[in-house]
N, C-alpha and C. Protein backbone atom coordinates (compact mmCIF):
# COMPACT_ATOMS: atom_id res chain seq x y z
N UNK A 1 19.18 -56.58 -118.12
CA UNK A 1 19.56 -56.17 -116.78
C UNK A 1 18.40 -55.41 -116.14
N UNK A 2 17.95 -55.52 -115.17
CA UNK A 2 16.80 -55.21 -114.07
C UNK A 2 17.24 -53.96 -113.64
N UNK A 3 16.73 -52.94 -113.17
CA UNK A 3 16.97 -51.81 -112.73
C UNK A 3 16.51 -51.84 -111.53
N UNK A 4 15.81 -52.88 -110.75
CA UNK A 4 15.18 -53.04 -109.20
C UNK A 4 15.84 -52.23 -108.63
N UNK A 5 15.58 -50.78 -107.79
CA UNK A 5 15.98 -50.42 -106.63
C UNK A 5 14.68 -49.71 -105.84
N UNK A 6 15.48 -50.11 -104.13
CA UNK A 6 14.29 -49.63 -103.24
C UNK A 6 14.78 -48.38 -102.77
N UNK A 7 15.56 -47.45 -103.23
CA UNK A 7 15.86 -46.22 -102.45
C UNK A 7 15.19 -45.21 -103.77
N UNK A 8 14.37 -45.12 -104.56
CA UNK A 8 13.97 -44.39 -105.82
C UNK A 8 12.54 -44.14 -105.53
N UNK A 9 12.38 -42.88 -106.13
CA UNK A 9 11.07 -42.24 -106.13
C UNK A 9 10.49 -42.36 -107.33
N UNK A 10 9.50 -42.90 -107.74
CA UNK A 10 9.26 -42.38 -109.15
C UNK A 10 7.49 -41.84 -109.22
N UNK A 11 8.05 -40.86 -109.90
CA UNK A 11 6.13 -40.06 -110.15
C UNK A 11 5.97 -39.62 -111.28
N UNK A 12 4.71 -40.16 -111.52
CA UNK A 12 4.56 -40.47 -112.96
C UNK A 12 2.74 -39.07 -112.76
N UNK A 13 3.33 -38.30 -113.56
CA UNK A 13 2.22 -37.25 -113.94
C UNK A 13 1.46 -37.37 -114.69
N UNK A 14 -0.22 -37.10 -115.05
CA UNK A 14 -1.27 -37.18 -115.58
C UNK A 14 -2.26 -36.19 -116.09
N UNK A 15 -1.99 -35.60 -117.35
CA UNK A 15 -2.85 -34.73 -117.47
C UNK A 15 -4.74 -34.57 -117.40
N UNK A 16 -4.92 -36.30 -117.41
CA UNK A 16 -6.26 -36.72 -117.33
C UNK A 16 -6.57 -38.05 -116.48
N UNK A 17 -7.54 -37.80 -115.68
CA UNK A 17 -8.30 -38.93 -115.08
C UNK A 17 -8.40 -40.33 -115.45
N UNK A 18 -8.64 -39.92 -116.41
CA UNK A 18 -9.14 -41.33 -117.48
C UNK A 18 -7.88 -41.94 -117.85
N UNK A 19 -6.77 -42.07 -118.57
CA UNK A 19 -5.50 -42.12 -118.06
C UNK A 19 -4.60 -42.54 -117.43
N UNK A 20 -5.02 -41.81 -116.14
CA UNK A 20 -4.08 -41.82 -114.75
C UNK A 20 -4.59 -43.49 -114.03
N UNK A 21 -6.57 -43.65 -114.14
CA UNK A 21 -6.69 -45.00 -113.80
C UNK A 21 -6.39 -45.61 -114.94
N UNK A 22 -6.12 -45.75 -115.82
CA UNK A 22 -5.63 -47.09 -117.56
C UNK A 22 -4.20 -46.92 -116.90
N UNK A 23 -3.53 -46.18 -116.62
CA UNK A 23 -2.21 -46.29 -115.88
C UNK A 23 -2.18 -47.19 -114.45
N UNK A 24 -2.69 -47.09 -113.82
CA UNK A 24 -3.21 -47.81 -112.59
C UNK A 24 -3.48 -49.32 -112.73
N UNK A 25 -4.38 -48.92 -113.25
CA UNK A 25 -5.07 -50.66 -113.70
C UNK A 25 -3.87 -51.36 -114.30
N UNK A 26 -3.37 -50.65 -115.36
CA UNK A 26 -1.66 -51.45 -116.14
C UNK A 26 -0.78 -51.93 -115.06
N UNK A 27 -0.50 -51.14 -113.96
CA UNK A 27 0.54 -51.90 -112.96
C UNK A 27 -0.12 -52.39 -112.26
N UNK A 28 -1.42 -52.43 -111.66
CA UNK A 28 -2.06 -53.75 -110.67
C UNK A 28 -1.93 -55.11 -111.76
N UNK A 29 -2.22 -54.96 -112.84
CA UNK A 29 -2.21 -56.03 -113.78
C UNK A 29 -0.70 -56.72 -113.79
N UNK A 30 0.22 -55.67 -113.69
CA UNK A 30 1.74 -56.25 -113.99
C UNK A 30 2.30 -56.43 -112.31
N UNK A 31 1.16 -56.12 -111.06
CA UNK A 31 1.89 -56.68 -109.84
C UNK A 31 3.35 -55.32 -109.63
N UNK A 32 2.60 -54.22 -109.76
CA UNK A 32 3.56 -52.63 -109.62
C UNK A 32 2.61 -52.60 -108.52
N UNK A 33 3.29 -52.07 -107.26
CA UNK A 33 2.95 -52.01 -106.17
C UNK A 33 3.03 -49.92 -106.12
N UNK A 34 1.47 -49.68 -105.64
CA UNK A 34 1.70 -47.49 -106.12
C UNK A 34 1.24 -47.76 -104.53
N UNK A 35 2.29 -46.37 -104.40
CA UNK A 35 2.42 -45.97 -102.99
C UNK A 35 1.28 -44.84 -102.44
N UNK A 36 1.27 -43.74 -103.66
CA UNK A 36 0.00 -42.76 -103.04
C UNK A 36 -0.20 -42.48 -104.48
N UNK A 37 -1.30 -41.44 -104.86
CA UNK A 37 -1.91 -40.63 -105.73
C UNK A 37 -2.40 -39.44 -105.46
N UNK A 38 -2.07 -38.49 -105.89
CA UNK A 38 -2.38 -37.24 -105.84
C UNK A 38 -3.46 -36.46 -107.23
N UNK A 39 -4.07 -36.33 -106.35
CA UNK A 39 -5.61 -35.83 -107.37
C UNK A 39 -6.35 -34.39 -106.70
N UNK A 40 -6.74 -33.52 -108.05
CA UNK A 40 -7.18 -32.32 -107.54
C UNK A 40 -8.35 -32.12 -106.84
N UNK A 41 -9.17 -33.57 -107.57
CA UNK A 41 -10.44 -34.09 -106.76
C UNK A 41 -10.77 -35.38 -106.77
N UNK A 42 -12.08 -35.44 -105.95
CA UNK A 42 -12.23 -37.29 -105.87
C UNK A 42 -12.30 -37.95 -107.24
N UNK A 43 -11.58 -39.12 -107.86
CA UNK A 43 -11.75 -39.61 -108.45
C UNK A 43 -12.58 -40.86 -108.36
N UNK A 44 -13.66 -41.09 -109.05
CA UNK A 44 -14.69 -42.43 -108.95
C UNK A 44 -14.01 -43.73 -109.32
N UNK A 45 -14.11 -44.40 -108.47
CA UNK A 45 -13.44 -46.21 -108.36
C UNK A 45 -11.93 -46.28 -108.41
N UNK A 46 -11.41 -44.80 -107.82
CA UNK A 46 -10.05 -44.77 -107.47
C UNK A 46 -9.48 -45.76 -106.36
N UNK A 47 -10.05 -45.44 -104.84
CA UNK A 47 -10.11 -46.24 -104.28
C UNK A 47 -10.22 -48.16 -104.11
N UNK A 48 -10.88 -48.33 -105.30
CA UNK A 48 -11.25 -49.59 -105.18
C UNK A 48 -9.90 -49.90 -106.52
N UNK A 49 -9.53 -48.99 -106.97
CA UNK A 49 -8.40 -49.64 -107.80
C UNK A 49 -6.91 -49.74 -107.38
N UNK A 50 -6.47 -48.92 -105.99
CA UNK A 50 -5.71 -49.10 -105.56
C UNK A 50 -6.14 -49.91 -104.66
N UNK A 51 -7.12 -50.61 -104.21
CA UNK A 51 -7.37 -52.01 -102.85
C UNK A 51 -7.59 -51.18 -101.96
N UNK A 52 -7.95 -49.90 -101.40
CA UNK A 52 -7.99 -49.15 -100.57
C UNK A 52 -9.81 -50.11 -99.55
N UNK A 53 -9.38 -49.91 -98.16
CA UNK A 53 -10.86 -50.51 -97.65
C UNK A 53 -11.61 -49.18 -97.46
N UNK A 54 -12.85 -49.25 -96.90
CA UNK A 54 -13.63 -48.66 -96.83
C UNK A 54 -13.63 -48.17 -95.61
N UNK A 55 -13.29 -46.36 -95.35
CA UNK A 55 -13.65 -45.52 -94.72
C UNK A 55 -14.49 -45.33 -93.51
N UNK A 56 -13.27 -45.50 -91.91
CA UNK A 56 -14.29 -45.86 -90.90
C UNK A 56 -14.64 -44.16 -90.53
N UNK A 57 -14.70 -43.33 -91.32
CA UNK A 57 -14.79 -42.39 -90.63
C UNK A 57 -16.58 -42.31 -90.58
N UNK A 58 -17.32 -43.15 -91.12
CA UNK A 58 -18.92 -42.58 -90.96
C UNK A 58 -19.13 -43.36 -89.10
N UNK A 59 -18.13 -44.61 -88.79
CA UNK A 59 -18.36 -45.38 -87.86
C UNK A 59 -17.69 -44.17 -86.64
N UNK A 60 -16.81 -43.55 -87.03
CA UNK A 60 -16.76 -42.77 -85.93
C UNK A 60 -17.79 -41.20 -85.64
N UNK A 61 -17.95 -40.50 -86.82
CA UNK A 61 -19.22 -39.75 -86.69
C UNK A 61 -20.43 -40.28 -86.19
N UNK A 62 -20.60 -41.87 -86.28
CA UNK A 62 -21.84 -42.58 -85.29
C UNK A 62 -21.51 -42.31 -83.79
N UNK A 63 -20.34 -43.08 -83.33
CA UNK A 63 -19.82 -42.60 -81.81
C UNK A 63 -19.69 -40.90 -81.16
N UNK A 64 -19.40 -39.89 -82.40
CA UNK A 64 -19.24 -39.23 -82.27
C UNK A 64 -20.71 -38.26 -81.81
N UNK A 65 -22.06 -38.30 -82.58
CA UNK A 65 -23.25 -38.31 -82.68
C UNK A 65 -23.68 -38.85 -81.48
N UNK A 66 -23.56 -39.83 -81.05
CA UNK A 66 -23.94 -40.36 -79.53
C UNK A 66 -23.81 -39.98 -78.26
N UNK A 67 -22.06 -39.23 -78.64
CA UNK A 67 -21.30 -38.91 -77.16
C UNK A 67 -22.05 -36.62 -77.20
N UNK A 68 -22.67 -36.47 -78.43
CA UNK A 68 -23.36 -35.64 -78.71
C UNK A 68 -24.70 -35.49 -78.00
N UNK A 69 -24.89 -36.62 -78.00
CA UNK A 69 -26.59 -36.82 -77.44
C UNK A 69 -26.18 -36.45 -76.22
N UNK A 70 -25.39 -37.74 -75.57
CA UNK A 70 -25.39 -37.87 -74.26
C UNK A 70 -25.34 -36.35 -73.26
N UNK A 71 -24.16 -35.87 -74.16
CA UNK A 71 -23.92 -34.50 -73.53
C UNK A 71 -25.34 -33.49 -73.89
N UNK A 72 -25.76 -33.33 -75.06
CA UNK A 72 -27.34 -32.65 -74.61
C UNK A 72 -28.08 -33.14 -73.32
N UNK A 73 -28.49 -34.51 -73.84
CA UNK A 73 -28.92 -34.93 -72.64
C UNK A 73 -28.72 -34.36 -70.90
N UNK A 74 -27.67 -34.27 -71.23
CA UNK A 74 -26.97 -34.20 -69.54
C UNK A 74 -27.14 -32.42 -69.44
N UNK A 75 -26.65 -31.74 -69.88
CA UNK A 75 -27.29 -30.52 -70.47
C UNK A 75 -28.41 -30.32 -69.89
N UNK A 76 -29.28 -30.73 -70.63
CA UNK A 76 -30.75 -30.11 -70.28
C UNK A 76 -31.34 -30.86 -68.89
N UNK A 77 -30.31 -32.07 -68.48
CA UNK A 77 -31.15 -31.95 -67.36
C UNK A 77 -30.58 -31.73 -66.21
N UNK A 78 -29.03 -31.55 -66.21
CA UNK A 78 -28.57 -30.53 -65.22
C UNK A 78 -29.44 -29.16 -65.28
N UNK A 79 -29.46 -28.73 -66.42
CA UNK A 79 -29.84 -27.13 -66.09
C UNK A 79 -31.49 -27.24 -65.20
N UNK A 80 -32.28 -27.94 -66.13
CA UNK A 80 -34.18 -28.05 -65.78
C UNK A 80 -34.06 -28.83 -64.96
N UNK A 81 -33.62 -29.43 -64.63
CA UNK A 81 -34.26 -30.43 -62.91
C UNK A 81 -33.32 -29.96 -62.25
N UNK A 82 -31.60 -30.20 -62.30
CA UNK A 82 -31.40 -29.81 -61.33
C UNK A 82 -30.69 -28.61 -60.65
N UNK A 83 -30.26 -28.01 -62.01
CA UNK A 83 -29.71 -26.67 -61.13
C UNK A 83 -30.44 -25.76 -61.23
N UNK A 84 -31.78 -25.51 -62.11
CA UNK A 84 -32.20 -24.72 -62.00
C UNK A 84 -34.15 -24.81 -62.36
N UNK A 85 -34.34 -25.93 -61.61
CA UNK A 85 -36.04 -26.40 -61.89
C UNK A 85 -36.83 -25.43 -61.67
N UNK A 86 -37.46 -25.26 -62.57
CA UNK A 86 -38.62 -24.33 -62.40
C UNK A 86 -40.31 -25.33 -63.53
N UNK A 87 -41.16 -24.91 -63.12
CA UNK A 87 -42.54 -25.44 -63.73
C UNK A 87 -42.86 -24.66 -64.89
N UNK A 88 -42.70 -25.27 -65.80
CA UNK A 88 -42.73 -24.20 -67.07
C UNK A 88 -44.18 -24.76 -67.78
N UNK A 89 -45.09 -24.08 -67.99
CA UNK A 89 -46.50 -24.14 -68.43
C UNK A 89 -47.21 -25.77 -67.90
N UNK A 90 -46.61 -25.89 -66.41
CA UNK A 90 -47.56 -27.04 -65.68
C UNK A 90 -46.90 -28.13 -65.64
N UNK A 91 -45.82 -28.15 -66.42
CA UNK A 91 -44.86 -29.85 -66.21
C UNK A 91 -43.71 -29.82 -65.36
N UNK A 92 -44.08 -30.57 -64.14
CA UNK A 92 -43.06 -30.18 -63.24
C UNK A 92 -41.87 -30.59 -63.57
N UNK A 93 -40.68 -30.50 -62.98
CA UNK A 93 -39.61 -30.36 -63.47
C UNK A 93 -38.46 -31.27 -63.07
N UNK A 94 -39.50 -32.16 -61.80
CA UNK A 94 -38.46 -33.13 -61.21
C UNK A 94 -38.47 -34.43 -62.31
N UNK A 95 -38.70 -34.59 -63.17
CA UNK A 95 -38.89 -35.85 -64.23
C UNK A 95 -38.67 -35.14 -65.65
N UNK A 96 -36.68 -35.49 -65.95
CA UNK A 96 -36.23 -35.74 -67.29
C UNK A 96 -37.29 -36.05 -68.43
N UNK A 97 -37.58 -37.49 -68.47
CA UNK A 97 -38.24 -37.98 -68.88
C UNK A 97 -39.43 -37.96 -69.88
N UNK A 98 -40.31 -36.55 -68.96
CA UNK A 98 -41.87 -36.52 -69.66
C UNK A 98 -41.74 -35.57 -70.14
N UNK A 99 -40.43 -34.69 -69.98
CA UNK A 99 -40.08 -33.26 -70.97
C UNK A 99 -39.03 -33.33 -71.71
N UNK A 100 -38.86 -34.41 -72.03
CA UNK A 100 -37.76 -34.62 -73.27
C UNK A 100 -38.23 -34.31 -73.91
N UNK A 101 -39.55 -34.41 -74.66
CA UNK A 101 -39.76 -33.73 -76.04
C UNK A 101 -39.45 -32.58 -76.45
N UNK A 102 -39.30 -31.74 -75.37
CA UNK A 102 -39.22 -30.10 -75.71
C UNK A 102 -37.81 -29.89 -75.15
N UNK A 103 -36.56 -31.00 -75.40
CA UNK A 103 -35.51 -30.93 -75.07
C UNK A 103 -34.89 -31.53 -76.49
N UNK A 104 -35.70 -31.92 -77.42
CA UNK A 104 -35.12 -32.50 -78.63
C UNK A 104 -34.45 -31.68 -79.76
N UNK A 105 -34.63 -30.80 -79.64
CA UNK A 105 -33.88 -29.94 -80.76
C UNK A 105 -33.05 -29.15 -80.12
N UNK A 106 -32.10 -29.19 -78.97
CA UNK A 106 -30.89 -28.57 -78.13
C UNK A 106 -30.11 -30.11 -78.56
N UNK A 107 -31.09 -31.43 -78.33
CA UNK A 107 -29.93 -32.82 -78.38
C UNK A 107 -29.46 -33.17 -79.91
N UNK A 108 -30.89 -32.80 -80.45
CA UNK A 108 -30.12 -33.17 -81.76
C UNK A 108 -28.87 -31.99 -82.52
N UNK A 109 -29.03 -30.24 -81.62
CA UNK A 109 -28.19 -30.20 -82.53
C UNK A 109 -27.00 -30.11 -81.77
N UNK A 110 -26.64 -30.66 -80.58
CA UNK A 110 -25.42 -31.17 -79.84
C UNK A 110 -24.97 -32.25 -80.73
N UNK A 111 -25.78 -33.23 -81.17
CA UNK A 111 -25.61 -34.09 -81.18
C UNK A 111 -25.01 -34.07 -83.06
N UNK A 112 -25.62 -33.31 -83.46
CA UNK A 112 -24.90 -32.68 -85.05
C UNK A 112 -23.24 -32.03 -85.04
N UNK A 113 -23.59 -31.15 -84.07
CA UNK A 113 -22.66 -30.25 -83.97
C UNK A 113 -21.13 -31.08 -83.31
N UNK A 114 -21.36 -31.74 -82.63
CA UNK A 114 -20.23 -32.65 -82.28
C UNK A 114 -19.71 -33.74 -83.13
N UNK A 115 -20.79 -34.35 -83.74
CA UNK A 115 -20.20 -35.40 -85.15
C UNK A 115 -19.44 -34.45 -86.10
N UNK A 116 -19.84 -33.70 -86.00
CA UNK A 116 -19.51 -32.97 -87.58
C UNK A 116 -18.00 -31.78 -87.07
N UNK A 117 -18.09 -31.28 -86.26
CA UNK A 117 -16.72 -30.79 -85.28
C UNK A 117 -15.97 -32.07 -85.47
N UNK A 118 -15.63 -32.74 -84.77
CA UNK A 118 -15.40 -34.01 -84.49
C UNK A 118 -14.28 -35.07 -85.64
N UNK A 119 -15.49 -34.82 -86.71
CA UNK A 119 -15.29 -35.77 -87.42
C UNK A 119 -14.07 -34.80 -88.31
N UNK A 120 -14.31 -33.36 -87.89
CA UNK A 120 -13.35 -32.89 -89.64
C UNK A 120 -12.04 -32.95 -88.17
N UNK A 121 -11.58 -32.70 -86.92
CA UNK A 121 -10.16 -32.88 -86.55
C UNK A 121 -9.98 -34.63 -86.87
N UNK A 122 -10.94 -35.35 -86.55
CA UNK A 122 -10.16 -36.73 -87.22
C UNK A 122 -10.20 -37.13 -88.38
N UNK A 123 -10.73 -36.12 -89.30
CA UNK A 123 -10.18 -36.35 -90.58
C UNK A 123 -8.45 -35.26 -90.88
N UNK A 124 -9.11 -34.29 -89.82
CA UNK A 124 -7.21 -33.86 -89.95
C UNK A 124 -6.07 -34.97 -89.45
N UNK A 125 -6.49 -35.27 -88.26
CA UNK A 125 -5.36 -35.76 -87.28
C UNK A 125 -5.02 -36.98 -88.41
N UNK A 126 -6.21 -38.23 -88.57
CA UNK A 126 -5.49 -39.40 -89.39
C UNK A 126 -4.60 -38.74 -91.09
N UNK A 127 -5.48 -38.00 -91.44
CA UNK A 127 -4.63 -37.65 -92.76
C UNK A 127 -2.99 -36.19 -92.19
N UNK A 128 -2.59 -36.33 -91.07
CA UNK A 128 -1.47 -35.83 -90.82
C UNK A 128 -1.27 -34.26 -91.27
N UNK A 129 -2.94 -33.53 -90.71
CA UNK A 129 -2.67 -31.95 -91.72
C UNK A 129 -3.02 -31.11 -90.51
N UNK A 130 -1.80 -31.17 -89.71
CA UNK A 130 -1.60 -30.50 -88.41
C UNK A 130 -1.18 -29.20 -88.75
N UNK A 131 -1.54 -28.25 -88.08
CA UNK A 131 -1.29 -26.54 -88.56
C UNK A 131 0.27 -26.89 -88.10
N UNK A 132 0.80 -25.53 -89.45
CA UNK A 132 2.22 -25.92 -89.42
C UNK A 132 3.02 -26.77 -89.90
N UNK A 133 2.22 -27.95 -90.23
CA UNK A 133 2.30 -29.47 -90.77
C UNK A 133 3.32 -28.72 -92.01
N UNK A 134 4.17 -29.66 -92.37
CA UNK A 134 4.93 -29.13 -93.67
C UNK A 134 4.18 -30.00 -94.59
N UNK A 135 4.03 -29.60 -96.33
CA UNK A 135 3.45 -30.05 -97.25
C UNK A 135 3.61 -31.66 -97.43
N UNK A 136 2.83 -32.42 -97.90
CA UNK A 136 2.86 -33.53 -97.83
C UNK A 136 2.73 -34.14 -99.47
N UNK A 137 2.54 -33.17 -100.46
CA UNK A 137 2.06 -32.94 -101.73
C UNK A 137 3.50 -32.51 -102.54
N UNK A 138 4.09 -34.10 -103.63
CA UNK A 138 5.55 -33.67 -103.76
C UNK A 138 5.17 -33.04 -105.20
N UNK A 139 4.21 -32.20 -105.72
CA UNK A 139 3.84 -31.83 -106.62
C UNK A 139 2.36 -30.90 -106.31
N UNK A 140 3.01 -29.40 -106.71
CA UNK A 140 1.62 -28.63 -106.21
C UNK A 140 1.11 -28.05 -107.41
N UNK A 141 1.06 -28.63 -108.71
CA UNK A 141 0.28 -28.63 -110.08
C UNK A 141 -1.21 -29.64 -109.33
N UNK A 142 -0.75 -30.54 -108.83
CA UNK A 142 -1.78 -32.32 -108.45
C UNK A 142 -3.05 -30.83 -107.94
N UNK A 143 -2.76 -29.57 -107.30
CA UNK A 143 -3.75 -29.45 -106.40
C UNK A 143 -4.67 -28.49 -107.45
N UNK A 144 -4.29 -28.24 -108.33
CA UNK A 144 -4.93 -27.37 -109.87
C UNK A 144 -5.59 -28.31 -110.92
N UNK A 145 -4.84 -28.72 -111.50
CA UNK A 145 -5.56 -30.17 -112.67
C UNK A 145 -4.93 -31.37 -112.98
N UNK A 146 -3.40 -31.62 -112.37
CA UNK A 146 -2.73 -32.73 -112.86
C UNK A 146 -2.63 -33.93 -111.79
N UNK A 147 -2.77 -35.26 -112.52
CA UNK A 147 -3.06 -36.41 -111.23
C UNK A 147 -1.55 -36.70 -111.59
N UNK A 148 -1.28 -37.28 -110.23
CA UNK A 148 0.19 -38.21 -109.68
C UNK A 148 0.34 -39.28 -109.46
N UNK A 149 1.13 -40.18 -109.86
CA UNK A 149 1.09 -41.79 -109.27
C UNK A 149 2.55 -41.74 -108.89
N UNK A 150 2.71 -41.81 -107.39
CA UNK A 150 3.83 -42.16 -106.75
C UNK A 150 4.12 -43.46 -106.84
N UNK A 151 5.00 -44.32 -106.56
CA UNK A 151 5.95 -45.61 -106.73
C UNK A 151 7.31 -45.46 -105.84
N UNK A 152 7.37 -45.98 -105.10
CA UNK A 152 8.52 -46.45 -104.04
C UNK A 152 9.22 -47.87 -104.04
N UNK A 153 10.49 -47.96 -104.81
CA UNK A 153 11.30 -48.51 -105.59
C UNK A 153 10.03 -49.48 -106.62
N UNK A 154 11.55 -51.06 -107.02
CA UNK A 154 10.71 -51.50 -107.55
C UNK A 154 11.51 -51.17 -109.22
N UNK A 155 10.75 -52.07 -110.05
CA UNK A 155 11.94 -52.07 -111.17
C UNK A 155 11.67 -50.41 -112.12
N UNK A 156 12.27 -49.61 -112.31
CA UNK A 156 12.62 -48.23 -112.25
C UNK A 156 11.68 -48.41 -113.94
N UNK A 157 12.43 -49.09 -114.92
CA UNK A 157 12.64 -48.91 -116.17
C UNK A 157 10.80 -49.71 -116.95
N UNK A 158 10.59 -50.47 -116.33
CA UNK A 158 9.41 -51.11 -116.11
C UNK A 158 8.04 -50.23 -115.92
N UNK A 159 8.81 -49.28 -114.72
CA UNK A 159 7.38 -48.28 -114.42
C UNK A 159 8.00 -47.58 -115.31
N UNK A 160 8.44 -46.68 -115.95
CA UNK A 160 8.77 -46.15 -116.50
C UNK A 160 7.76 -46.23 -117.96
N UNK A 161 8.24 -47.77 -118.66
CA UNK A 161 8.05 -48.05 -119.47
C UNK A 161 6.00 -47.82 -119.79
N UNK A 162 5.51 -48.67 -118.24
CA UNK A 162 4.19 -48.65 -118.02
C UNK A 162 3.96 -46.92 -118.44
N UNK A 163 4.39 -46.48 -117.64
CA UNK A 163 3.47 -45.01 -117.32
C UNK A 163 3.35 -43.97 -118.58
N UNK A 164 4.71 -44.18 -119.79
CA UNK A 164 4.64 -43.89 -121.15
C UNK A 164 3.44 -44.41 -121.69
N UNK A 165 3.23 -45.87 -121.60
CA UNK A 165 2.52 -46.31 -122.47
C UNK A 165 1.13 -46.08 -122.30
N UNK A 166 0.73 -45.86 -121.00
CA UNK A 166 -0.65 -45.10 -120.49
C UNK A 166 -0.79 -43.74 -120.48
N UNK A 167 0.07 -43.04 -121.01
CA UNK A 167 -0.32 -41.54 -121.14
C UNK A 167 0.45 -40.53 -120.36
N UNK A 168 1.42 -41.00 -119.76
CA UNK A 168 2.10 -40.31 -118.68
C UNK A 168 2.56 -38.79 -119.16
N UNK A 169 2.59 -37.79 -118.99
CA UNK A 169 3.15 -36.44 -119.77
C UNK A 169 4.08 -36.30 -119.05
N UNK A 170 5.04 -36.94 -117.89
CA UNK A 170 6.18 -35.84 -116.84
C UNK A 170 6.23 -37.09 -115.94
N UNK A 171 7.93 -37.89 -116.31
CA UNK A 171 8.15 -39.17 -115.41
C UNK A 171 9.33 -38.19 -114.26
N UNK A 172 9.52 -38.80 -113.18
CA UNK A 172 10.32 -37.90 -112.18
C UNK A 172 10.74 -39.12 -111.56
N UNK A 173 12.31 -39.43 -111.31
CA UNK A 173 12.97 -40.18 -110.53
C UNK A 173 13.36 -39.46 -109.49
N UNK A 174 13.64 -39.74 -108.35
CA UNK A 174 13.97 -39.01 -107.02
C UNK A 174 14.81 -40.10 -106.83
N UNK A 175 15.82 -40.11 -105.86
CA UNK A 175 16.08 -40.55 -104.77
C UNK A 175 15.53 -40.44 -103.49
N UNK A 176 15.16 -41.51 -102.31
CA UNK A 176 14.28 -41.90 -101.54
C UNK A 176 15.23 -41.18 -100.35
């Protein structure tokens, strides 16, 4: 008899890394579909073992870096040409252009300072860690030394069975 249900939580605890992926790898092999993982830190070829794609957040720190420039840019030449031109050691002031050089280190670090601002609220906003945000972590050992493999239904007795046989120290059924 099958134990298939989709209203069940199951989290399967890990006292070690090494482990937690031989646990992983066992249900991609058996077609166990894992919902999240909870880890105290990055684990190497975690990602690529749950199918996870690759991280657009460097593609938005590029856009982000640009719309950085632009605004230096605009910056320095509102202030030096036009709101407030003055001839500073012989280069006149009506031409952006031939005094950009000595405008390059205000753009680049606009242009730092906004990727990198930038990039950590959209690494808040997509990962959902809004101040106030209630915990999202159904286990707060995961944030000290122990890894988690969540599972959202799916045959109960099966994962079960898997997550013993890979090392599991602490199986947890929930209701969903």
């Amino acid at each position: 008899m099958s134990t298939m249900n989709t209203n069940k939580i199951i989290y399967g605890l890990y006292a070690d890394d090494d482990e937690m992926m031989q646990g992983i790898k066992a249900c991609n092999e058996k077609g166990i579909a894992i919902n999240e993982v909870y880890t105290p830190f990055p684990v190497h070829g975690l990602d690529k073992a749950l199918g996870l794609r690759k991280t657009r957040i460097s593609d938005a720190a590029f856009l982000y870096a640009i719309y950085g420039l632009l605004i230096g840019g605009l910056v320095t030449w509102y202030t030096m040409n036009h709101d407030w031109p003055q001839n500073i050691g012989g280069k006149p002031a009506f031409d952006w252009a031939h005094n950009m050089p000595a405008f390059v280190v205000p753009m680049f670090e606009l242009m730092v300072f906004c990727s990198a601002h930038m990039m950590c609220w959209t690494f808040f906003i997509r990962n959902r860690m809004y101040p106030l945000a209630p915990a999202q972590n159904p286990d707060p050992r995961t944030t000290d030394d122990k890894f988690l493999v969540e599972f959202v239904g799916g045959d109960v007795e099966k994962i079960k069975q898997i997550l013993v046989e890979t090392g599991a120290e602490e199986i947890t059924v929930k209701d969903a």
